[in-house]
C-alpha atoms as a PDB file:
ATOM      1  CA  UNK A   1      26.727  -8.470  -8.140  1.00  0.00           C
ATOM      2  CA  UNK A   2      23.904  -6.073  -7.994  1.00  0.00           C
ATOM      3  CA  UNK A   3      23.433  -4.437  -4.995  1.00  0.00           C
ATOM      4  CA  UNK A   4      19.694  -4.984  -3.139  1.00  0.00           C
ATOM      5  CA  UNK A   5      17.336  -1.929  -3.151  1.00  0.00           C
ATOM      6  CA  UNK A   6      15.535  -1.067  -0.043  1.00  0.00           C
ATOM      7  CA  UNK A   7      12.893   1.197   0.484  1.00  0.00           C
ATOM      8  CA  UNK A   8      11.035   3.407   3.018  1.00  0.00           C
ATOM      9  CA  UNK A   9       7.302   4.916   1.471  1.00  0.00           C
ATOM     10  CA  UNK A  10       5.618   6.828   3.932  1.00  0.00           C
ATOM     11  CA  UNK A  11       2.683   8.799   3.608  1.00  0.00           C
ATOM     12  CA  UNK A  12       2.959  12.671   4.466  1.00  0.00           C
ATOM     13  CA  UNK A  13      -0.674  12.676   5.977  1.00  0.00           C
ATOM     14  CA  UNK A  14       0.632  13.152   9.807  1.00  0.00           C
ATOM     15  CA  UNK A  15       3.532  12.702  11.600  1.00  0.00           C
ATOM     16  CA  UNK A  16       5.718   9.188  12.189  1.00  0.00           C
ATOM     17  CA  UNK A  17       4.987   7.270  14.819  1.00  0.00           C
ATOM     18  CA  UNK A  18       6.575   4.629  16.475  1.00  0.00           C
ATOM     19  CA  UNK A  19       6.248   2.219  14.032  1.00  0.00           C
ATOM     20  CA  UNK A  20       7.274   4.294  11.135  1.00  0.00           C
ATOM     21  CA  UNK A  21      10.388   4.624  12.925  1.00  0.00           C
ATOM     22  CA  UNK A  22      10.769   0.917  13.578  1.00  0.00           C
ATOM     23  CA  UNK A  23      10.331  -0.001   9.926  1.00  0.00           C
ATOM     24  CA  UNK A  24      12.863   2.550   8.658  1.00  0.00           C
ATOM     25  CA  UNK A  25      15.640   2.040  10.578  1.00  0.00           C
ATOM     26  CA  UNK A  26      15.035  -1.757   9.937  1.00  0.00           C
ATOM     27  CA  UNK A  27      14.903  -1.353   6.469  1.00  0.00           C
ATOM     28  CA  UNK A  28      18.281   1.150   7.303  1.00  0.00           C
ATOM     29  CA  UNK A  29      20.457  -1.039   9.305  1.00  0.00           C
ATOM     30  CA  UNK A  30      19.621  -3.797   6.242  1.00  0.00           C
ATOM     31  CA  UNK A  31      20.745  -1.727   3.484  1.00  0.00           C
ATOM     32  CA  UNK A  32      23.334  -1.338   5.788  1.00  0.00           C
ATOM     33  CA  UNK A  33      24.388  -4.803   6.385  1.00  0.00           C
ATOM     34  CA  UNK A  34      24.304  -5.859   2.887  1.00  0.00           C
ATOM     35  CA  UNK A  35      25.845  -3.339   1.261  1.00  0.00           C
ATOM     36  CA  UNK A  36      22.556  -2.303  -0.755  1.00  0.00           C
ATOM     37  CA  UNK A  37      21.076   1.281  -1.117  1.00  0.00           C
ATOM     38  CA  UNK A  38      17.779   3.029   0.810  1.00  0.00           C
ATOM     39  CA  UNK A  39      15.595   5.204  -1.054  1.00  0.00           C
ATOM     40  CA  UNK A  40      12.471   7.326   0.630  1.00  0.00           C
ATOM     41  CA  UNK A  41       9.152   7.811  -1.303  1.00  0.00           C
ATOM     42  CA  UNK A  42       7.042   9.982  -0.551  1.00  0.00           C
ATOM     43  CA  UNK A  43       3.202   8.326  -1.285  1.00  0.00           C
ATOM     44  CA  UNK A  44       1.246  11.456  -1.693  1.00  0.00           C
ATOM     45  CA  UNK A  45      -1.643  10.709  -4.146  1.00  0.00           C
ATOM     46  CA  UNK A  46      -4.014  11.751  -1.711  1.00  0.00           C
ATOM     47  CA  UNK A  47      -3.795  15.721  -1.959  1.00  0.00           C
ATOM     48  CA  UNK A  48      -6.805  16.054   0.228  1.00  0.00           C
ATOM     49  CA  UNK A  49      -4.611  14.844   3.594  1.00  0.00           C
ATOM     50  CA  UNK A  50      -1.381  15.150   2.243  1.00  0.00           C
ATOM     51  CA  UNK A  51       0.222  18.275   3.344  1.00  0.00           C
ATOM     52  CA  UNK A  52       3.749  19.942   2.680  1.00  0.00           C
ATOM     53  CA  UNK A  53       4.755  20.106   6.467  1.00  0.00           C
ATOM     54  CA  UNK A  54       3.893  16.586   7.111  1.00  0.00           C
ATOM     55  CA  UNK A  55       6.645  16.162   4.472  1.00  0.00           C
ATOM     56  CA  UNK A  56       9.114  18.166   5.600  1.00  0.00           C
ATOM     57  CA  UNK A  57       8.645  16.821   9.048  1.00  0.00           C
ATOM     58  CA  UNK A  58       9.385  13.090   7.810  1.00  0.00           C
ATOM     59  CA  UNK A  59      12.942  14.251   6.107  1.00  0.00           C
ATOM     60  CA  UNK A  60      13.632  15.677   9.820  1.00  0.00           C
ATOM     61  CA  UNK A  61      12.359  13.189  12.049  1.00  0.00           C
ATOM     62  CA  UNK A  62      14.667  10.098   9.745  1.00  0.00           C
ATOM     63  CA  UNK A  63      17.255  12.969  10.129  1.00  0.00           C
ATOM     64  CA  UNK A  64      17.682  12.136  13.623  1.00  0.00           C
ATOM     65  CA  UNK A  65      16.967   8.945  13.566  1.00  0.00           C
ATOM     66  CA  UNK A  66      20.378   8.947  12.124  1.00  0.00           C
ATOM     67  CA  UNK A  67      18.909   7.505   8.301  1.00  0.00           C
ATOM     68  CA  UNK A  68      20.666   8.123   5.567  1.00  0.00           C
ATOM     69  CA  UNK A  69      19.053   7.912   2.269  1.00  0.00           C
ATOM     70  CA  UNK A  70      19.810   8.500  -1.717  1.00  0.00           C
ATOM     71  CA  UNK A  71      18.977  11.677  -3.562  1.00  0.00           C
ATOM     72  CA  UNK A  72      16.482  12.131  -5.417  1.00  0.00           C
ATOM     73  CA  UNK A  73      13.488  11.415  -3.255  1.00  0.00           C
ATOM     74  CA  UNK A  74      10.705   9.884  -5.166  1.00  0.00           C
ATOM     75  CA  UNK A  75       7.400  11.584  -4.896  1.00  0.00           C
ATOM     76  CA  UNK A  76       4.335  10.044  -6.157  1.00  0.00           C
ATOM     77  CA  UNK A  77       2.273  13.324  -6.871  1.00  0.00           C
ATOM     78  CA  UNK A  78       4.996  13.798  -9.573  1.00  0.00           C
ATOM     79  CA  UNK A  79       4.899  10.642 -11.473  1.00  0.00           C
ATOM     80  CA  UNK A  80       1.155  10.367 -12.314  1.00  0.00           C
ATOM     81  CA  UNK A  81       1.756   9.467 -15.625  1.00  0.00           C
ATOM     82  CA  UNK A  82       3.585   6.334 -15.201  1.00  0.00           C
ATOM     83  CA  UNK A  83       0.541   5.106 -12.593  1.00  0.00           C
ATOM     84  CA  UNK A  84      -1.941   5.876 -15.801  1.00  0.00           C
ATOM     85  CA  UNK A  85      -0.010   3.985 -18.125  1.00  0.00           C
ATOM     86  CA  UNK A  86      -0.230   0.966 -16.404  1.00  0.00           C
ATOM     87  CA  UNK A  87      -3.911   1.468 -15.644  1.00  0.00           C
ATOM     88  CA  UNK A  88      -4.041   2.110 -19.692  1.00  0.00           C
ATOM     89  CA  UNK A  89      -2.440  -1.138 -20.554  1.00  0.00           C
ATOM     90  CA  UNK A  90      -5.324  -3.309 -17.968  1.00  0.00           C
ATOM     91  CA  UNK A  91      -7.897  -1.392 -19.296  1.00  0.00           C
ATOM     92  CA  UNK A  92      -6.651  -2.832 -22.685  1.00  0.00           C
ATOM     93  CA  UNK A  93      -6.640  -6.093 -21.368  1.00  0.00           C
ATOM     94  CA  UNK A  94     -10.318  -5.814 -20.568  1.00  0.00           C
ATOM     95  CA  UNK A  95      -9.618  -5.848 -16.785  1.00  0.00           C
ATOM     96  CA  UNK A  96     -10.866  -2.930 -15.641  1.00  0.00           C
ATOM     97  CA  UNK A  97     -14.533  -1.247 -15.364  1.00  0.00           C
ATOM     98  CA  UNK A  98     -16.380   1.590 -13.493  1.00  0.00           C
ATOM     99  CA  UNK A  99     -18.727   1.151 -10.382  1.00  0.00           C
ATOM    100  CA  UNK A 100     -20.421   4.077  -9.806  1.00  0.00           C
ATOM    101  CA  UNK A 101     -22.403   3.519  -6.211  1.00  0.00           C
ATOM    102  CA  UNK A 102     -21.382   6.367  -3.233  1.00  0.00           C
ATOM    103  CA  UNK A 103     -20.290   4.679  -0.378  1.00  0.00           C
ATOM    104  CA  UNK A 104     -23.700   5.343   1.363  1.00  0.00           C
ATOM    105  CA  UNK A 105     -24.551   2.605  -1.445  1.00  0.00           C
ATOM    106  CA  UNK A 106     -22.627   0.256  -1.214  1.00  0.00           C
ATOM    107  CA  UNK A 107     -23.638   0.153   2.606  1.00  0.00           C
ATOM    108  CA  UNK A 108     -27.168  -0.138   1.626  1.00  0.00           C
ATOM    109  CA  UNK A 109     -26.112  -3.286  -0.947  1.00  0.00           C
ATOM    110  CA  UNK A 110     -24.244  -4.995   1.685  1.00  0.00           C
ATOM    111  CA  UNK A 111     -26.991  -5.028   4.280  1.00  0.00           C
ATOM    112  CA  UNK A 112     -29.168  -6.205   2.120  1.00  0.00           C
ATOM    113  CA  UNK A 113     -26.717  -9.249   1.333  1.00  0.00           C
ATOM    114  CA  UNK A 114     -26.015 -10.156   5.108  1.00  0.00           C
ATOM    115  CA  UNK A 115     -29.352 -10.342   5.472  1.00  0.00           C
ATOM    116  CA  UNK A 116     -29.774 -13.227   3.252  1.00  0.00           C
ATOM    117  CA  UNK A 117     -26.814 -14.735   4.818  1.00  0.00           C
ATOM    118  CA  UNK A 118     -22.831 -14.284   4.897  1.00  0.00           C
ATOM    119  CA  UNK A 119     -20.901 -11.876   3.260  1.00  0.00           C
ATOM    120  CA  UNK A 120     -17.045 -12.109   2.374  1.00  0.00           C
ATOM    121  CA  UNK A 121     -14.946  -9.499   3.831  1.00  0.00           C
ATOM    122  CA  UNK A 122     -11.659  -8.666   2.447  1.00  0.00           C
ATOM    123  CA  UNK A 123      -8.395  -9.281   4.706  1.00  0.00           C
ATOM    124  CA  UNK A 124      -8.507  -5.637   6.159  1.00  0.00           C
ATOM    125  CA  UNK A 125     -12.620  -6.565   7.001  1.00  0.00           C
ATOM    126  CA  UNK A 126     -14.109  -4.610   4.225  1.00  0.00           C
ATOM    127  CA  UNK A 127     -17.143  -5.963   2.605  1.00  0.00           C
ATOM    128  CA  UNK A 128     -16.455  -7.238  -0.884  1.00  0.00           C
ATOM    129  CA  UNK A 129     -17.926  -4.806  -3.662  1.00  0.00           C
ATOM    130  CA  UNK A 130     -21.504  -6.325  -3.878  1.00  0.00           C
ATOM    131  CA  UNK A 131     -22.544  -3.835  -6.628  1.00  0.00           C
ATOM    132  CA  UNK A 132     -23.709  -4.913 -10.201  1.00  0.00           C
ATOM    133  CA  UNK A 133     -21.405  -2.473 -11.892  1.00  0.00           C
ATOM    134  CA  UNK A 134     -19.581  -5.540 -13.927  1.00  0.00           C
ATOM    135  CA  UNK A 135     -23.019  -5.857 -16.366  1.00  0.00           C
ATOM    136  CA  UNK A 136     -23.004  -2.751 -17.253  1.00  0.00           C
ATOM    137  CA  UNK A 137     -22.635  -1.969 -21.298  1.00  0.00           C
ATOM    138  CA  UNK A 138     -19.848  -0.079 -22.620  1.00  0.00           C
ATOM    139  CA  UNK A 139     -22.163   2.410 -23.638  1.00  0.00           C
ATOM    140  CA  UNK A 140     -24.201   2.901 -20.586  1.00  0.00           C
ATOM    141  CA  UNK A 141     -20.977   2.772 -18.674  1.00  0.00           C
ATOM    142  CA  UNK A 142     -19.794   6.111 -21.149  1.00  0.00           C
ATOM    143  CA  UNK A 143     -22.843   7.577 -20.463  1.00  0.00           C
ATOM    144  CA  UNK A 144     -22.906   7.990 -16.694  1.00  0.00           C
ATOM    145  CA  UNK A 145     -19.361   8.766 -17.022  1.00  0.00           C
ATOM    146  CA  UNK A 146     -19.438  11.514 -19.709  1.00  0.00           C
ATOM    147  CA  UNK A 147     -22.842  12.792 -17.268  1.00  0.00           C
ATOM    148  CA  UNK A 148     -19.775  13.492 -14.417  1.00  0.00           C
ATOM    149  CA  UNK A 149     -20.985  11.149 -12.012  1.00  0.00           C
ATOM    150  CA  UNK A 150     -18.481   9.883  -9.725  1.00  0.00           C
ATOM    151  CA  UNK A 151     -17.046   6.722 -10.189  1.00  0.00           C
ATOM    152  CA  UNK A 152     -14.375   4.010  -8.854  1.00  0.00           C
ATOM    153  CA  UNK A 153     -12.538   2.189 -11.592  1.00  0.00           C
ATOM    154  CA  UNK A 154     -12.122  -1.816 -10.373  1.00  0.00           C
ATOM    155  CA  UNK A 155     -10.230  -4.758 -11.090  1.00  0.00           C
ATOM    156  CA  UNK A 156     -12.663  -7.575 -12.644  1.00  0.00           C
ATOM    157  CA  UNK A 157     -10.411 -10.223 -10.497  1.00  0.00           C
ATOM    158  CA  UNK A 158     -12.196 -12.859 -12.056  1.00  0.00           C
ATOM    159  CA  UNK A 159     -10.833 -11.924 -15.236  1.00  0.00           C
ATOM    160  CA  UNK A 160      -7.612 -10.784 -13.959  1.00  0.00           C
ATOM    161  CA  UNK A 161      -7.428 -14.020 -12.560  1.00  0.00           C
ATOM    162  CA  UNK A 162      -7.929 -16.146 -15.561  1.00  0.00           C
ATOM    163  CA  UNK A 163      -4.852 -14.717 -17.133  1.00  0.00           C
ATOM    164  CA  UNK A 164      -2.461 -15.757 -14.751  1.00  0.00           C
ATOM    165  CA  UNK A 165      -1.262 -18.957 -13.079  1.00  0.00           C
ATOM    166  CA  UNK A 166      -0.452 -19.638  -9.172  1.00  0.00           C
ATOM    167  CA  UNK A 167       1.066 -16.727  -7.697  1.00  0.00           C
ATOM    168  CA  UNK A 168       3.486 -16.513  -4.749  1.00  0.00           C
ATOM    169  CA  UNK A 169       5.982 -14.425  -3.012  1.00  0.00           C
ATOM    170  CA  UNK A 170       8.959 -15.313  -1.237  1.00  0.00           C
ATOM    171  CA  UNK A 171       8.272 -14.227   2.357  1.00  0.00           C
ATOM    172  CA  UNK A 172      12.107 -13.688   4.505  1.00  0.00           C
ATOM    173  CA  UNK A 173      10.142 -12.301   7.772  1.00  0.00           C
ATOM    174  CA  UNK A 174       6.635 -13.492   8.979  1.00  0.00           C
ATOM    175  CA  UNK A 175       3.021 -13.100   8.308  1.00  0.00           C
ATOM    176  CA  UNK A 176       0.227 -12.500  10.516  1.00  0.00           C
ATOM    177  CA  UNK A 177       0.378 -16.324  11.490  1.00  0.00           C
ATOM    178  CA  UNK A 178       4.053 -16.547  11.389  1.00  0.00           C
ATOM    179  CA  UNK A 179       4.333 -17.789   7.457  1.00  0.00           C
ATOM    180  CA  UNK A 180       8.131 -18.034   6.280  1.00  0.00           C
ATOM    181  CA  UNK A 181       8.909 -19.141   3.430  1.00  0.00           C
ATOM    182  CA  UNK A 182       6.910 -19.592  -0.054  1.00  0.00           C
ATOM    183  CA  UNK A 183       3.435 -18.247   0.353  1.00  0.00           C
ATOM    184  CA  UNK A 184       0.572 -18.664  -1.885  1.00  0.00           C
ATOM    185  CA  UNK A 185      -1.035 -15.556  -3.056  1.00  0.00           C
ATOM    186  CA  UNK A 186      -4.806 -15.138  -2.679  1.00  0.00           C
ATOM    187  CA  UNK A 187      -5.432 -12.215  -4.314  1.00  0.00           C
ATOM    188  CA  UNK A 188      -9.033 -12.998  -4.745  1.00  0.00           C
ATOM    189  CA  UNK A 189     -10.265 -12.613  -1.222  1.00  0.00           C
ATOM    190  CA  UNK A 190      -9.767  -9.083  -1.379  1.00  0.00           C
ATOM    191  CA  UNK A 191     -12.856  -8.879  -4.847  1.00  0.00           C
ATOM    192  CA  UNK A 192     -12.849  -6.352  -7.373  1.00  0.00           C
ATOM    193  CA  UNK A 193     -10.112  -4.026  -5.857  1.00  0.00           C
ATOM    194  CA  UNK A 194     -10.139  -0.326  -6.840  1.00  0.00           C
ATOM    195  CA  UNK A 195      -7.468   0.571  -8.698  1.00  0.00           C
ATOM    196  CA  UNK A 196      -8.276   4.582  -9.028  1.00  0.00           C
ATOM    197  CA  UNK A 197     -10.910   7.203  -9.071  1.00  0.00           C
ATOM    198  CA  UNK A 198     -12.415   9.647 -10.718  1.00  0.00           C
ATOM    199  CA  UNK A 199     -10.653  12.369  -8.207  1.00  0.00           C
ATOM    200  CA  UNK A 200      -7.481  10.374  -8.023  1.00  0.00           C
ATOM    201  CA  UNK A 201      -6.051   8.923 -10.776  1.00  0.00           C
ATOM    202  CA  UNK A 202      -4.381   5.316  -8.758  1.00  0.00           C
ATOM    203  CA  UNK A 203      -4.836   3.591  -5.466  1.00  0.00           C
ATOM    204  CA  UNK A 204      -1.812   2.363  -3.342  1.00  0.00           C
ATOM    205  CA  UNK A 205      -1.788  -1.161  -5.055  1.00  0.00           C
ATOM    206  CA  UNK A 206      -1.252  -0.071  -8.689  1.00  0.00           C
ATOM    207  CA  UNK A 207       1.017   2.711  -7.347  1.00  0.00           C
ATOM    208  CA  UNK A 208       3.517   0.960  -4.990  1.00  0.00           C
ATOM    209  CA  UNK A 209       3.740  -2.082  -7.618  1.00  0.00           C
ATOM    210  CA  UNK A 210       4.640   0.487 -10.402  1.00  0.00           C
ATOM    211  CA  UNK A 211       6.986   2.954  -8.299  1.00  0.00           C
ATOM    212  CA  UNK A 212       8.954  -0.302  -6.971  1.00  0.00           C
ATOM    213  CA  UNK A 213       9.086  -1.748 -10.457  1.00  0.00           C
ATOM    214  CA  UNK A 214      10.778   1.446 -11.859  1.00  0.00           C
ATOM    215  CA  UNK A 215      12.986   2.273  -8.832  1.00  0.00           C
ATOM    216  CA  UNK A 216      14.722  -1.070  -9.301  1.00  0.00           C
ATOM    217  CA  UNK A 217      13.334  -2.079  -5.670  1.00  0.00           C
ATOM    218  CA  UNK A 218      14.480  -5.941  -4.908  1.00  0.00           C
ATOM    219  CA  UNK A 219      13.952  -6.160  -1.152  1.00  0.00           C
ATOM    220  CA  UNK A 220      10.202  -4.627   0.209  1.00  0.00           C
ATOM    221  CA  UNK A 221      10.776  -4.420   4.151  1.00  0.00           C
ATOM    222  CA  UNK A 222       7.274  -3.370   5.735  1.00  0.00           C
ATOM    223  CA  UNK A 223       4.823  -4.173   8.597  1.00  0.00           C
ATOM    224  CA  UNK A 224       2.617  -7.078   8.824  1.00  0.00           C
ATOM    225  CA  UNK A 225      -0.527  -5.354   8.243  1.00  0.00           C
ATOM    226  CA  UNK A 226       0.629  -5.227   4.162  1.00  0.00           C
ATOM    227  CA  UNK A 227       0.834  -9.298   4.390  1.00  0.00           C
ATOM    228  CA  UNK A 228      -2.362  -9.751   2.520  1.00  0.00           C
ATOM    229  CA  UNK A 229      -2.109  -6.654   0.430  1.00  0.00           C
ATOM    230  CA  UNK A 230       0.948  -8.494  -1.315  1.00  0.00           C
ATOM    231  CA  UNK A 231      -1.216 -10.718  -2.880  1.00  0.00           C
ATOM    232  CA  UNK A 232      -3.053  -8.369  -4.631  1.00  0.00           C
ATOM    233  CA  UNK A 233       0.807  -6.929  -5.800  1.00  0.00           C
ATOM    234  CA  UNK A 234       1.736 -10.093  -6.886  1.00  0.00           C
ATOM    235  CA  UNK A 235      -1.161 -10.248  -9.188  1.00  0.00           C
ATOM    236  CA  UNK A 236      -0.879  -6.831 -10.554  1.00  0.00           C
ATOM    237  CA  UNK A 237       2.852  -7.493 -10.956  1.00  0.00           C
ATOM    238  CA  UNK A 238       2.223 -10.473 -12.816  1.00  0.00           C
ATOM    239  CA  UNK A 239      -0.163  -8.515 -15.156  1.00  0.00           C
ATOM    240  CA  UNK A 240       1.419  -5.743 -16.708  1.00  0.00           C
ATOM    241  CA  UNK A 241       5.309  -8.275 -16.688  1.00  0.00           C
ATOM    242  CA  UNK A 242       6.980  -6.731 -13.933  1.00  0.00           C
ATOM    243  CA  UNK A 243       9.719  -7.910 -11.406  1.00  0.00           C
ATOM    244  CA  UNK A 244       8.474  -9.851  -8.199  1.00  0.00           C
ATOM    245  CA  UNK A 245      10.717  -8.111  -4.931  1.00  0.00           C
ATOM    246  CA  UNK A 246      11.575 -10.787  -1.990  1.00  0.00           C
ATOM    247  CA  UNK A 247       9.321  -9.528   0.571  1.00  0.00           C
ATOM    248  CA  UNK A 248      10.171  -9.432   4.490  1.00  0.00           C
ATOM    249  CA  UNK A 249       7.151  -8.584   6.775  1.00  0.00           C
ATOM    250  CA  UNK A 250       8.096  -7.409   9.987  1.00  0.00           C
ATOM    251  CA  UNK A 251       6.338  -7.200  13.762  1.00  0.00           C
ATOM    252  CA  UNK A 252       4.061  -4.481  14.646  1.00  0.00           C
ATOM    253  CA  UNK A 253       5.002  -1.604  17.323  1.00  0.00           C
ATOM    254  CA  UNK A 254       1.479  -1.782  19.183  1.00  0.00           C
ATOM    255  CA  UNK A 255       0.587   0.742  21.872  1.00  0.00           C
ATOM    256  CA  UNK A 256      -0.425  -0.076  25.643  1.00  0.00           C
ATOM    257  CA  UNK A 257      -3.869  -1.889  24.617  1.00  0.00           C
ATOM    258  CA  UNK A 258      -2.034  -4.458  21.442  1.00  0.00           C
ATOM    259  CA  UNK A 259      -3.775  -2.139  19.005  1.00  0.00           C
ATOM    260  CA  UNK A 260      -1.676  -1.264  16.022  1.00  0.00           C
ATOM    261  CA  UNK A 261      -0.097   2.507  16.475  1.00  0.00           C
ATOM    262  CA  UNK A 262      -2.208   5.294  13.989  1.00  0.00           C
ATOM    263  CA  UNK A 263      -0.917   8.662  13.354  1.00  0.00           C
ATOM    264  CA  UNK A 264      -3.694  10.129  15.079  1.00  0.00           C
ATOM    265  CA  UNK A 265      -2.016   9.015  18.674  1.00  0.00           C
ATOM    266  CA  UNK A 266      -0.097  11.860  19.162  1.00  0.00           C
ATOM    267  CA  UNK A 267       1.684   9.953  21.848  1.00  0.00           C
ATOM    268  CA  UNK A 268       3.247   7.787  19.982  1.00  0.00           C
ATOM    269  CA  UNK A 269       4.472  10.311  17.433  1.00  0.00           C
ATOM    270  CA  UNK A 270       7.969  11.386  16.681  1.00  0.00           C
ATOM    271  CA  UNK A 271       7.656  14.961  17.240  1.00  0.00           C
ATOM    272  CA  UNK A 272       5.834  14.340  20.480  1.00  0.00           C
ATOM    273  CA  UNK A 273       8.310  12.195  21.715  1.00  0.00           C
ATOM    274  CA  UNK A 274      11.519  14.641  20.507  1.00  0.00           C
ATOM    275  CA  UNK A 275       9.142  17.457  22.079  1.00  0.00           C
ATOM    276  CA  UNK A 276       9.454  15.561  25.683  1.00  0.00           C
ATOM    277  CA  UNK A 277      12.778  15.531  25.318  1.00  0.00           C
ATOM    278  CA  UNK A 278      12.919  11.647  24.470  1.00  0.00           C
ATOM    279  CA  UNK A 279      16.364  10.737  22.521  1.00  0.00           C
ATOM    280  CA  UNK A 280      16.515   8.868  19.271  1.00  0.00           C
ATOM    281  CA  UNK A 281      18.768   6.213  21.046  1.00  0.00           C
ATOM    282  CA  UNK A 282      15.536   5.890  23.423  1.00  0.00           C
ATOM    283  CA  UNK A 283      13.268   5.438  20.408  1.00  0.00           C
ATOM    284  CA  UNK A 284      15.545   2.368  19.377  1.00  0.00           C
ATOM    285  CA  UNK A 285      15.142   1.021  23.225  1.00  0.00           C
ATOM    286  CA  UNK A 286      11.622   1.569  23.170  1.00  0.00           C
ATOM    287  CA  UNK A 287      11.157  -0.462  19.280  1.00  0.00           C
ATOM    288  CA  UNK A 288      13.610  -3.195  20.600  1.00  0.00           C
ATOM    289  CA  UNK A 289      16.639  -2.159  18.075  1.00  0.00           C
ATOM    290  CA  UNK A 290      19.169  -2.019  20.938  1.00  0.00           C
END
């Protein structure tokens, strides 16, 4: 029997926090338990706030932690061409097109919307893209882009959407409303997602559905803030014919006021805490893993 494949993916735009730590050692001690293997990825498509020490510093901090994981360690920045060749084969499909409004735009657009009523937010509380983009011609589309102007490339869900069936996931932990279980996936309530830009060539959802496709992943351990995002994987995994992990969704750490922890509270970060002297068998006290 195959083994099951667990992963940790961190950014390396700051330091760990709290809850970094709490969803690597969980996704650790179940490797652990069942006998399955832990790789680390490092997500770095963003080279504007990735940086090199941040990097460095997660390999030390999971170091004492006590996590072990396999060699090599993925890292996205190095495996651009595999995210382009999936955004290749949608673009094929006709399921992908460029919107071209700044974000100073798409501002205006939406005011202007909520002013003649509602206007659907995505999961996360984003507007939904309210731009015209979608109508564009082929040819007018070519020539803003061949002009250098910047653009986002998008999913046309409703297209993407005829293509497939019903989508779920098997969820082993809980959502944000304690789902178990079989669970539905709505990837429509999150629009026309972007899937890359002009400056960077994939967004987290085609990336993390590609890099756990190739690494073999089976198990995706993370926090409950991804719930909805999985939807959105499901959809892209059922696209371009690629496995469907199980999926456990675990608590939040939360600091003092029940806000989710950020990397820009320095004192719930790692170093911080290993600065003051705090041990890593403290951490696990502090997280609830004793």
């Amino acid at each position: 029997m195959t083994p099951p494949v667990f992963r940790f993916a961190p950014s390396p735009n700051g330091h760990l926090h709290l809850g970094h730590a709490y969803s690597a050692l969980l996704n650790f001690q179940r490797a652990q338990a069942s006998g399955g293997r832990l790789l680390l990825r490092i997500e770095d498509i963003d080279p504007t706030r990735c940086r090199p020490e941040f990097e460095q510093a997660i390999y030390e901090d999971l170091g004492w932690l006590g996590i072990a994981w396999e060699q090599p360690v993925r890292r996205q920045s190095e495996h651009i061409a595999d995210y382009l060749a999936a955004l290749a084969r949608l673009q094929d499909m006709g399921l992908v097109y460029p919107s071209f409004e700044s974000r100073a735009e798409i501002a205006r657009l939406v005011a202007l919307r909520e002013a003649e009523g509602a206007w659907p937010r995505d999961p996360d509380g984003a507007p939904l893209y309210p731009g015209t983009a979608k109508t564009l011609s082929a040819a007018r589309r070519a020539e803003l882009m061949a002009g250098g102007l910047p653009y986002a490339l998008r999913l046309d869900m409703a297209a993407a959407l005829g293509r497939v069936g019903v989508l779920a996931w098997d969820e082993h932990g809980t959502g944000p409303s304690g789902e178990a279980g079989p669970v539905t996936a709505r990837p429509e309530v999150w629009g026309d997602v972007i899937l890359a830009r002009k400056e960077t060539p994939t967004s987290y959802h085609l990336a993390v559905v590609i890099d756990d496709a190739l690494q073999g992943v089976t198990e995706v351990v993370r926090g409950q803030d991804l719930f909805h995002a999985t939807s959105v994987h499901r959809l892209l995994q059922a696209l371009l014919g690629l496995p469907a992990p199980a999926y456990r969704h675990h608590r939040l750490i939360r600091d003092a006021t029940g806000h989710k922890l950020s990397k820009s509270n320095q004192a719930t970060g790692l170093r911080a805490l290993r600065a003051e002297g705090v041990s890593s068998a403290e951490i696990r006290h502090r997280i609830g893993m004793l």
